[in-house]
PDB file of N, CA and C in Angstrom:
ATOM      1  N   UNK A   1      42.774  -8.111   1.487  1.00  0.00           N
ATOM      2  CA  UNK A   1      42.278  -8.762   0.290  1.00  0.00           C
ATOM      3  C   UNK A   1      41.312  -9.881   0.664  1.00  0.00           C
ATOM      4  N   UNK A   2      41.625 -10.497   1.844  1.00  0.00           N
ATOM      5  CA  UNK A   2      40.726 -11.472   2.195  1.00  0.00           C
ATOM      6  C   UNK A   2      39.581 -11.351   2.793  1.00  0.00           C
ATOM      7  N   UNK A   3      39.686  -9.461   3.347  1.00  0.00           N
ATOM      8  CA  UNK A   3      37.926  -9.273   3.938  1.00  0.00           C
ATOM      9  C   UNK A   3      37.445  -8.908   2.459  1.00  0.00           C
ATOM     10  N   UNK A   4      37.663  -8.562   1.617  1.00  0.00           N
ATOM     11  CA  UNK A   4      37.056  -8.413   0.565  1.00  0.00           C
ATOM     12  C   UNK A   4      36.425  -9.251  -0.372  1.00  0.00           C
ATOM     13  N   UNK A   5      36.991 -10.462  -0.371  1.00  0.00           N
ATOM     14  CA  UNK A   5      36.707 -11.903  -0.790  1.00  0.00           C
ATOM     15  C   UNK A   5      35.303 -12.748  -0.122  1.00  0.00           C
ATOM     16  N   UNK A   6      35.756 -12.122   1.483  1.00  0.00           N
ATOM     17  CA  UNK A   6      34.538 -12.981   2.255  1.00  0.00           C
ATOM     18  C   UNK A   6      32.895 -11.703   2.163  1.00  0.00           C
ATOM     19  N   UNK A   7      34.018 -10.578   1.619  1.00  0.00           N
ATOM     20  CA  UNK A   7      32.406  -9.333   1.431  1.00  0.00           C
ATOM     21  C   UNK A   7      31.739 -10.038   0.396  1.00  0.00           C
ATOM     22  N   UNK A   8      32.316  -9.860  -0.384  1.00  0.00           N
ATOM     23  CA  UNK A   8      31.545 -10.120  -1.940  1.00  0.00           C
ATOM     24  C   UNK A   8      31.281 -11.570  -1.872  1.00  0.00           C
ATOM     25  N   UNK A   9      31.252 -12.520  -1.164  1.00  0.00           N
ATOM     26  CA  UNK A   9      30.899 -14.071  -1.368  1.00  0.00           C
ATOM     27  C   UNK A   9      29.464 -14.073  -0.296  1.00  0.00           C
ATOM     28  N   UNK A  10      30.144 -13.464   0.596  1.00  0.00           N
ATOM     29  CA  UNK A  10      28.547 -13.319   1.610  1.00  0.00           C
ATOM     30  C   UNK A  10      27.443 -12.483   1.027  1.00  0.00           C
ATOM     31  N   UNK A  11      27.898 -11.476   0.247  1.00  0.00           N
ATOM     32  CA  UNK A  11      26.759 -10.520  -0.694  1.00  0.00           C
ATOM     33  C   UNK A  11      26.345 -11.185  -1.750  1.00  0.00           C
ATOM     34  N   UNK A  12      26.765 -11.912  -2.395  1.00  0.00           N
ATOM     35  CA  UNK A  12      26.929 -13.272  -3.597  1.00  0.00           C
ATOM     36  C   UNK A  12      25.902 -14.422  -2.632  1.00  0.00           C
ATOM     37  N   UNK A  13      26.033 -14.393  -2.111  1.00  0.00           N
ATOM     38  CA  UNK A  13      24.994 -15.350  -1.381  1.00  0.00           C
ATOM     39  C   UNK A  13      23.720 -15.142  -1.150  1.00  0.00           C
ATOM     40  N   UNK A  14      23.968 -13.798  -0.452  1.00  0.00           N
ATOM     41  CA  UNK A  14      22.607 -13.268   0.436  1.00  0.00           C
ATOM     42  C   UNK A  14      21.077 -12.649  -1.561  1.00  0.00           C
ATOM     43  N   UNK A  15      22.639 -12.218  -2.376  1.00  0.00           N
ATOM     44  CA  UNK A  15      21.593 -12.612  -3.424  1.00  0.00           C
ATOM     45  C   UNK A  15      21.123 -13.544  -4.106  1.00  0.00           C
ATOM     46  N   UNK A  16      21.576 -14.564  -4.316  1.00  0.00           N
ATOM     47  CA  UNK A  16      21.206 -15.835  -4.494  1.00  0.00           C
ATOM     48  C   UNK A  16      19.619 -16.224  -3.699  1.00  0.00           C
ATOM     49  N   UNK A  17      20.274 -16.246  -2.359  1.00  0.00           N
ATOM     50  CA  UNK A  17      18.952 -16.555  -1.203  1.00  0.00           C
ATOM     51  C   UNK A  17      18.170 -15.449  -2.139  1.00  0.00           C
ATOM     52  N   UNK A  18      17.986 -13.739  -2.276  1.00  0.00           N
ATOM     53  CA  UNK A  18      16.985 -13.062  -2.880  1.00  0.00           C
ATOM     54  C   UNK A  18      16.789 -13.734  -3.949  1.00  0.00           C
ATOM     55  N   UNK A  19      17.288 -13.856  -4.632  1.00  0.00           N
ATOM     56  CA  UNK A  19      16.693 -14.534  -5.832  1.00  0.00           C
ATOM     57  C   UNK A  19      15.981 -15.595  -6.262  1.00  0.00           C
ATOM     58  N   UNK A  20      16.415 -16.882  -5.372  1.00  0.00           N
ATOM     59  CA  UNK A  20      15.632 -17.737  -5.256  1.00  0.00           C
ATOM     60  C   UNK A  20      14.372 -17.632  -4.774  1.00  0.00           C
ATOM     61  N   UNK A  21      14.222 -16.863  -3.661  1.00  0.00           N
ATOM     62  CA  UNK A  21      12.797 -16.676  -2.577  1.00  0.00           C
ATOM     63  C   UNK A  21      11.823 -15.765  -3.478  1.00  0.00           C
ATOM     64  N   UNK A  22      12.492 -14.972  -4.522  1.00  0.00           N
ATOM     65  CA  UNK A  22      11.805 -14.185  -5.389  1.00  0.00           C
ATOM     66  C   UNK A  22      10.513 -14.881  -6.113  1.00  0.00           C
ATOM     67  N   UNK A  23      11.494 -16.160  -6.837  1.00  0.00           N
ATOM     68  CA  UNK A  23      10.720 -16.830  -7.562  1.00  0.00           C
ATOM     69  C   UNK A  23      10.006 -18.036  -7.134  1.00  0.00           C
ATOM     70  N   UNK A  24       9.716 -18.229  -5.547  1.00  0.00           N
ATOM     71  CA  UNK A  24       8.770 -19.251  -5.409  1.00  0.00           C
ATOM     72  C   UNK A  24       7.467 -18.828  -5.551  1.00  0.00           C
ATOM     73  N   UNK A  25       6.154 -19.561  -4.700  1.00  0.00           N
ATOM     74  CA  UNK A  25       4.919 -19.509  -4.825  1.00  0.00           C
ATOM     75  C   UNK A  25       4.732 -18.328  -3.786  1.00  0.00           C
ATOM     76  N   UNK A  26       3.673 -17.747  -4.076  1.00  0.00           N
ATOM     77  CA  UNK A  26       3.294 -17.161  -2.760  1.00  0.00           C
ATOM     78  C   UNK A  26       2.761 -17.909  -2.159  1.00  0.00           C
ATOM     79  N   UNK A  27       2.748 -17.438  -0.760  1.00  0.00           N
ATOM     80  CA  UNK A  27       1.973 -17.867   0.930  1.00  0.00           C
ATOM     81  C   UNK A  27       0.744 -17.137   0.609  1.00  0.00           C
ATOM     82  N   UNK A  28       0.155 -18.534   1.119  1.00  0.00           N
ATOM     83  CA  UNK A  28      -1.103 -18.672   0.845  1.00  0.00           C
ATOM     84  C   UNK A  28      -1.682 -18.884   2.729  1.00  0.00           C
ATOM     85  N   UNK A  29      -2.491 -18.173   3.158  1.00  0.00           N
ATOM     86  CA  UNK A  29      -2.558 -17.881   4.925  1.00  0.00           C
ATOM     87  C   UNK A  29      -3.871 -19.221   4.653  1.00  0.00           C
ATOM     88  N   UNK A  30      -3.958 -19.755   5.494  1.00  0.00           N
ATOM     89  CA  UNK A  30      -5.278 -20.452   6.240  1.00  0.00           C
ATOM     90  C   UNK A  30      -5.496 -20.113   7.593  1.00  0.00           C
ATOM     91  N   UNK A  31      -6.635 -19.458   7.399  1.00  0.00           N
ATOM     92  CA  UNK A  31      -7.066 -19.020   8.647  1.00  0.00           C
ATOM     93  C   UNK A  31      -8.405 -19.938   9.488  1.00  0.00           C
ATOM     94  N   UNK A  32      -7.860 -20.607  10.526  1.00  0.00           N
ATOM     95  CA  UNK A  32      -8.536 -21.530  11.214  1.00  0.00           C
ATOM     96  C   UNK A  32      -9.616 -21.071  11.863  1.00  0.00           C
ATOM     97  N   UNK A  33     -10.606 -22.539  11.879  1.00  0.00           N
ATOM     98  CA  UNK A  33     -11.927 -21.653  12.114  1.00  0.00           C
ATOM     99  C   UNK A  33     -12.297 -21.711  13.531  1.00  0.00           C
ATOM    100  N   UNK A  34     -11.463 -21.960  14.354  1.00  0.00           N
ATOM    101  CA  UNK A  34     -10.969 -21.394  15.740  1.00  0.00           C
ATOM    102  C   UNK A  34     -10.309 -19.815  15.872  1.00  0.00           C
ATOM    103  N   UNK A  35      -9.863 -19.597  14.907  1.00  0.00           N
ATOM    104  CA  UNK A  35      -8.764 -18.173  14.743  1.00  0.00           C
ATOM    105  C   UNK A  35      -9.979 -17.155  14.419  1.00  0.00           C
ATOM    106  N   UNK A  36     -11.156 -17.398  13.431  1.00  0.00           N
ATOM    107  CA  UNK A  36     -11.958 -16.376  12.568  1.00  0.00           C
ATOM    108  C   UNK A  36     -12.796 -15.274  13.754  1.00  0.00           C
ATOM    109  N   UNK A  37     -12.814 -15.915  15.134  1.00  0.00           N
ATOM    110  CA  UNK A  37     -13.661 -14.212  15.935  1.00  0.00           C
ATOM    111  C   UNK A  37     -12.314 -13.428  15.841  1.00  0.00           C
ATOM    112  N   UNK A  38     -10.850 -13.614  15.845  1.00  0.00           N
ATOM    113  CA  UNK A  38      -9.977 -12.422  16.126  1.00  0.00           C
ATOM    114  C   UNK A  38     -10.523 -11.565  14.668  1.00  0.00           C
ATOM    115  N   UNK A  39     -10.670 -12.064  13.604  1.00  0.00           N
ATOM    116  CA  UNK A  39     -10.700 -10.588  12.347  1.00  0.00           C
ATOM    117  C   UNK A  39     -12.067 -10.921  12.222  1.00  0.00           C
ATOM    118  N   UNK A  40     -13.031 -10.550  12.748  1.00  0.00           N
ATOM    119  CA  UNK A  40     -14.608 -10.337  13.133  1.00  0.00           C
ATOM    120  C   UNK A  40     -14.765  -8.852  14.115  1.00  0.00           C
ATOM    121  N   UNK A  41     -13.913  -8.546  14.373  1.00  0.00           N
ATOM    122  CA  UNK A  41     -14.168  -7.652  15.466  1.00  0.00           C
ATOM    123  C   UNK A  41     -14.695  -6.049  14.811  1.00  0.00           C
ATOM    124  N   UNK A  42     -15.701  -5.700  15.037  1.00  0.00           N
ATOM    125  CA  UNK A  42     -16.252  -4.762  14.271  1.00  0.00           C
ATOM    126  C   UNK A  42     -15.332  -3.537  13.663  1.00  0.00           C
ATOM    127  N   UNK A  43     -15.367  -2.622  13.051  1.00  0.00           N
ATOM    128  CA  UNK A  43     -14.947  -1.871  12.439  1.00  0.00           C
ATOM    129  C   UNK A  43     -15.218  -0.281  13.630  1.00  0.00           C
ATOM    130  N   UNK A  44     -14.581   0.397  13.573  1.00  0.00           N
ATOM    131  CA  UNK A  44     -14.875   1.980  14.776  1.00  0.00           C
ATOM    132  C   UNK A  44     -15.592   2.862  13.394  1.00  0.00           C
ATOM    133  N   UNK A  45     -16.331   3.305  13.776  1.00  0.00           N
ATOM    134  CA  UNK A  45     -16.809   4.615  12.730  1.00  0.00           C
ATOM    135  C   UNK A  45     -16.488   5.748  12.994  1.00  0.00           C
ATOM    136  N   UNK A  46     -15.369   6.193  14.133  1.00  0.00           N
ATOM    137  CA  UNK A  46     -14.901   7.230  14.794  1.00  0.00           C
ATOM    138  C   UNK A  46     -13.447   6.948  14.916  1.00  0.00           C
ATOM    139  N   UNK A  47     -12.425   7.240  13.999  1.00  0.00           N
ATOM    140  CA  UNK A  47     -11.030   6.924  13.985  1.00  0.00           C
ATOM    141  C   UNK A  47     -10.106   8.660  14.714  1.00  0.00           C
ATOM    142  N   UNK A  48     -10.527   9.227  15.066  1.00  0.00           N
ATOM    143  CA  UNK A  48     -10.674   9.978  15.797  1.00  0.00           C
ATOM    144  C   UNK A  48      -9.481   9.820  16.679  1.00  0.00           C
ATOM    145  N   UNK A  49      -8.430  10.653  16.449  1.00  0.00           N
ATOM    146  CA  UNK A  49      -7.002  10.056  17.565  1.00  0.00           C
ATOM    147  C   UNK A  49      -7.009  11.649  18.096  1.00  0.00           C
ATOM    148  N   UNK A  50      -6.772  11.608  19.592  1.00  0.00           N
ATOM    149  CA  UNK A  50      -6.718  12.818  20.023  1.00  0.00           C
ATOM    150  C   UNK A  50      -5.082  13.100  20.093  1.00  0.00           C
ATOM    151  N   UNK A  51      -4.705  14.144  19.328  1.00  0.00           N
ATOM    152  CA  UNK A  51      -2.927  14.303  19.369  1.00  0.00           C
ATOM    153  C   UNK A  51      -2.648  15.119  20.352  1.00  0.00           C
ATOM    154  N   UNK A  52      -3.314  15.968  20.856  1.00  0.00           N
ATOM    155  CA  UNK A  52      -3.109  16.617  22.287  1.00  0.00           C
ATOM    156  C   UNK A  52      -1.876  15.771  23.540  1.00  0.00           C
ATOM    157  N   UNK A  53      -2.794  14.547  23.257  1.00  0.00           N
ATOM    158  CA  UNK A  53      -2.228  13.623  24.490  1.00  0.00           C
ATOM    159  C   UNK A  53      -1.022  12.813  23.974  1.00  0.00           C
ATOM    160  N   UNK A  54      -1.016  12.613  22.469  1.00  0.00           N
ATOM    161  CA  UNK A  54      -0.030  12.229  21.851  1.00  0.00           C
ATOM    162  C   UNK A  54       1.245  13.173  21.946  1.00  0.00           C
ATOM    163  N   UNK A  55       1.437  14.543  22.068  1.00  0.00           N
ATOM    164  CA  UNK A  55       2.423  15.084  21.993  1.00  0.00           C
ATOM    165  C   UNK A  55       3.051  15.770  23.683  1.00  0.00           C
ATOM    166  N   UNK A  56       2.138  15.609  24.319  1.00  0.00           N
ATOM    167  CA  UNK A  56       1.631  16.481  25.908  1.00  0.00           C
ATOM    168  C   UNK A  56       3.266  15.798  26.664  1.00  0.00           C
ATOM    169  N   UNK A  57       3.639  14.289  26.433  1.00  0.00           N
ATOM    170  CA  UNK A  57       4.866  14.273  27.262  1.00  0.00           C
ATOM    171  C   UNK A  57       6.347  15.354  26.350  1.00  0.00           C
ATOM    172  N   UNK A  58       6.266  15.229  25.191  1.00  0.00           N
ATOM    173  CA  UNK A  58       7.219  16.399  24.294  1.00  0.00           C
ATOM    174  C   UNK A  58       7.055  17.224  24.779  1.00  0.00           C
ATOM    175  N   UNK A  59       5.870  18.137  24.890  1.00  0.00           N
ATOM    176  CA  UNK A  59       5.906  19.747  25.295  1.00  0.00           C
ATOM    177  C   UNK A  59       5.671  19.698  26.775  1.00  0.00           C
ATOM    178  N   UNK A  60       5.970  19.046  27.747  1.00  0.00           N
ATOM    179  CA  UNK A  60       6.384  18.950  29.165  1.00  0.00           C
ATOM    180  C   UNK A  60       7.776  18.808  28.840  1.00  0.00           C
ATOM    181  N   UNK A  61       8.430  18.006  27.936  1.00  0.00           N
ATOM    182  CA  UNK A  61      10.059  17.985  28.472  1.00  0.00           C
ATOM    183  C   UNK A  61      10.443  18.889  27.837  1.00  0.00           C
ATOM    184  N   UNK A  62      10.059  19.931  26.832  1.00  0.00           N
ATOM    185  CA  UNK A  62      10.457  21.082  25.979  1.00  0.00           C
ATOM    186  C   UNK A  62      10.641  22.271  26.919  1.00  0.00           C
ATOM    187  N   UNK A  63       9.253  22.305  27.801  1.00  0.00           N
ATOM    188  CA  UNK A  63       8.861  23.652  28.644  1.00  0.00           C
ATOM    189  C   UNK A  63       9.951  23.263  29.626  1.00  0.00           C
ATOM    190  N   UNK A  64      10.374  21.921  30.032  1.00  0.00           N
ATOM    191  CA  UNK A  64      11.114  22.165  31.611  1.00  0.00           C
ATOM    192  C   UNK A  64      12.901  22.310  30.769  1.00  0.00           C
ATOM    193  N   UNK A  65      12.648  21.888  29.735  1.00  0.00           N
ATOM    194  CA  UNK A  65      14.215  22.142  29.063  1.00  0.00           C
ATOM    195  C   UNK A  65      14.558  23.314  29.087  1.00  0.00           C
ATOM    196  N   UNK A  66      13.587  24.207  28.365  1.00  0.00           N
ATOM    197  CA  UNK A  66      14.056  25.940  28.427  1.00  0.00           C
ATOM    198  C   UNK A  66      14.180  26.768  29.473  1.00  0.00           C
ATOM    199  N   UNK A  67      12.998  25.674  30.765  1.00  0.00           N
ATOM    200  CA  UNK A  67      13.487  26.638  32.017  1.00  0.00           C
ATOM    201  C   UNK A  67      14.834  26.581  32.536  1.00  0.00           C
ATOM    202  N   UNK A  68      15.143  25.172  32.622  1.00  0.00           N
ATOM    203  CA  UNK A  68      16.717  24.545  32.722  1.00  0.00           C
ATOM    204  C   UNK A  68      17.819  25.172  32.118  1.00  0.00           C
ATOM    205  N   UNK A  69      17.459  25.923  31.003  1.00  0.00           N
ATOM    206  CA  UNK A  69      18.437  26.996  29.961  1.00  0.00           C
ATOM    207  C   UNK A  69      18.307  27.942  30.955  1.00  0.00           C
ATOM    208  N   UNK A  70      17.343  28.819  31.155  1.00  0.00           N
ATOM    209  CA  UNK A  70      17.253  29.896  31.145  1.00  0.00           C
ATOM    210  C   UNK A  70      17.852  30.292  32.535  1.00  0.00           C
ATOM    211  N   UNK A  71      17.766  28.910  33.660  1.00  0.00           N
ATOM    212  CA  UNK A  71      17.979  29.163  34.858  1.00  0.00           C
ATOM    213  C   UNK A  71      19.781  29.087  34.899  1.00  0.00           C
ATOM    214  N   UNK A  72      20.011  28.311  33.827  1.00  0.00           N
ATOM    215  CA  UNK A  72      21.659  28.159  34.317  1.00  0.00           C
ATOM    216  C   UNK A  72      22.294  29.516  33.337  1.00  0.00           C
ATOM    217  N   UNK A  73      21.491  30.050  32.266  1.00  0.00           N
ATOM    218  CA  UNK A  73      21.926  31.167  31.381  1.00  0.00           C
ATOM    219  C   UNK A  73      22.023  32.321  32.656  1.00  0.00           C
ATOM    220  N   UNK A  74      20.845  32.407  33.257  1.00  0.00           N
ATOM    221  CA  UNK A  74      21.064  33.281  34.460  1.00  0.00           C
ATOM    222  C   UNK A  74      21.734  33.230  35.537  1.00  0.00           C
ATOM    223  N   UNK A  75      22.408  32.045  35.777  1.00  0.00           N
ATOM    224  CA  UNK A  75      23.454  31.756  36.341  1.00  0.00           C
ATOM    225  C   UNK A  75      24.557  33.167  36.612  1.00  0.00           C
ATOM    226  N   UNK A  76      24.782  33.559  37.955  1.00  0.00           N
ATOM    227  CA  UNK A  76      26.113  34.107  37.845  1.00  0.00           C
ATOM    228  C   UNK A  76      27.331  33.578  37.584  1.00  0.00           C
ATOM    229  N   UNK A  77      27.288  32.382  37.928  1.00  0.00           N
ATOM    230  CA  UNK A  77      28.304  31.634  37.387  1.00  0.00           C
ATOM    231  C   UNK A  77      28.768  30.893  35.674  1.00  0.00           C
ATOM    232  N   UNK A  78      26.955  31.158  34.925  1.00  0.00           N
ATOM    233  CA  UNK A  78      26.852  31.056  34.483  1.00  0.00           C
ATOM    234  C   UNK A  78      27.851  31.278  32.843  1.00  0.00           C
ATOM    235  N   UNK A  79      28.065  32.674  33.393  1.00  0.00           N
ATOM    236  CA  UNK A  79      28.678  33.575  32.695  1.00  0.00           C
ATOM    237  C   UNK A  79      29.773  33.805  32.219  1.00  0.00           C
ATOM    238  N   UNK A  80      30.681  32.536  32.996  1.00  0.00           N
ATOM    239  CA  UNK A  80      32.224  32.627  33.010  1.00  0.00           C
ATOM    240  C   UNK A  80      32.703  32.870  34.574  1.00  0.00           C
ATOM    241  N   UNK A  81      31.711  33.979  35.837  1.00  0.00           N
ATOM    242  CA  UNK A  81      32.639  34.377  36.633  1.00  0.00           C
ATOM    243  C   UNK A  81      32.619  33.309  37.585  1.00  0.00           C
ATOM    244  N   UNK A  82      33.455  33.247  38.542  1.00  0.00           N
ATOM    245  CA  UNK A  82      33.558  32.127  39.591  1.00  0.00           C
ATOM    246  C   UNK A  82      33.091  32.604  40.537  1.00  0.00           C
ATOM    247  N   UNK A  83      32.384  31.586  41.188  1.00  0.00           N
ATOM    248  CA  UNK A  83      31.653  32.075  42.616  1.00  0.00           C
ATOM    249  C   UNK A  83      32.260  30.562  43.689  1.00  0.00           C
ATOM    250  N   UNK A  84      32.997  30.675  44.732  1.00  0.00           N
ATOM    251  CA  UNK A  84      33.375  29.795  45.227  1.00  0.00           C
ATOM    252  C   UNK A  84      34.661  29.318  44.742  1.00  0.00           C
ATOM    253  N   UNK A  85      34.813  29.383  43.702  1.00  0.00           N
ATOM    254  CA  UNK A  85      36.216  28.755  42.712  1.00  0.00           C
ATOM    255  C   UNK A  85      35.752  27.952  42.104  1.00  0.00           C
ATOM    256  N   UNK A  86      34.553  27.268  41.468  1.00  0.00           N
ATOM    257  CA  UNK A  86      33.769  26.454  40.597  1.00  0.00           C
ATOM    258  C   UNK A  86      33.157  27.024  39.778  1.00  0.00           C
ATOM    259  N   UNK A  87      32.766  26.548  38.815  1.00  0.00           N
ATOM    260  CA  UNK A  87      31.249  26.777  37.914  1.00  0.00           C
ATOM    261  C   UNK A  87      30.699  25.515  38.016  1.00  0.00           C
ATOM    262  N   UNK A  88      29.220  26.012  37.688  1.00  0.00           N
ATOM    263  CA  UNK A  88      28.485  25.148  37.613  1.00  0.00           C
ATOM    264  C   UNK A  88      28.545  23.776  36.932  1.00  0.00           C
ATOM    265  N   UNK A  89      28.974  22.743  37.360  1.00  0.00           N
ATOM    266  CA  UNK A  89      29.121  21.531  36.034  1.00  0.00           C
ATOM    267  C   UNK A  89      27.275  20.744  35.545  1.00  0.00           C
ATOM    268  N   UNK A  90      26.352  21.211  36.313  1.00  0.00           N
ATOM    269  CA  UNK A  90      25.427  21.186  35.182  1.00  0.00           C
ATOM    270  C   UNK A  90      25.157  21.834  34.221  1.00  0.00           C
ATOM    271  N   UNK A  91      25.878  22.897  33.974  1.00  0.00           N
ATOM    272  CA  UNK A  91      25.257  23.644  32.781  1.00  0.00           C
ATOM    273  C   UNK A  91      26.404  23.538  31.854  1.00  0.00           C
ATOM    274  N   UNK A  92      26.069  23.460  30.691  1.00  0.00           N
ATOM    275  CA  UNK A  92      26.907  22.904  29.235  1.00  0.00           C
ATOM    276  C   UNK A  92      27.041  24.444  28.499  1.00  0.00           C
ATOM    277  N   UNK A  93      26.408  25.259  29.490  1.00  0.00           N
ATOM    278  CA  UNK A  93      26.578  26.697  29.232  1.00  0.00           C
ATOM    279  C   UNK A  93      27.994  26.980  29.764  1.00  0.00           C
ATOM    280  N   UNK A  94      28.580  26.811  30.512  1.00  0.00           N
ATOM    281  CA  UNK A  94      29.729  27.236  31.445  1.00  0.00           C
ATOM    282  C   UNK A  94      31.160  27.285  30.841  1.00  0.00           C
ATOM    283  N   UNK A  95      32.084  28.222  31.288  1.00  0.00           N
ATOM    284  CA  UNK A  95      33.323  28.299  30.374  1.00  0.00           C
ATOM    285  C   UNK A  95      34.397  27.348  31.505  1.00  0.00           C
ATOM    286  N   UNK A  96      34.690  26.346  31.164  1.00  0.00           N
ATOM    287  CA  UNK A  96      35.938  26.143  32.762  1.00  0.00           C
ATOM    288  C   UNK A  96      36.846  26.785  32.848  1.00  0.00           C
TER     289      UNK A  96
END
């Protein structure tokens, strides 16, 4: 009963704080005229993002993932049978 008391008084609060901050002034920025070359900096006329290179580390860890399947799927041990008296404990393929 008493975490419930301190829920609803801390949520009772945290709206209050919203509510109040709702209704002040807005922020109003001054931007110093030491600060004005940072938003001067020209505009690109070529927004141009190459996604090739954006996705190239995904489809490297995709391609070496499926070989990683395919090599422990081919596993003789893979399979259930024992070779040595173990299976493989890298593969999440394996029956113990």
């Amino acid at each position: 009963m008493r975490e419930l008391a301190i829920e609803i008084g801390v949520r009772a609060l945290l709206f209050g704080v919203f509510v109040f901050t709702e209704f002040l002034d807005p922020f109003q920025r001054v931007i110093q005229p030491e600060e004005i070359w940072l938003y001067k900096n020209p505009l690109v006329q070529s927004d141009n993002i190459p996604t090739r290179l954006m996705f190239l580390p995904f489809l490297a860890s995709a391609s070496r993932r499926s070989t990683w399947r395919a090599s422990c799927i081919a596993s003789p041990r893979a399979a259930g049978g024992r070779v040595g008296g173990s299976v493989l404990p890298s593969c999440p393929f394996t029956a113990p």
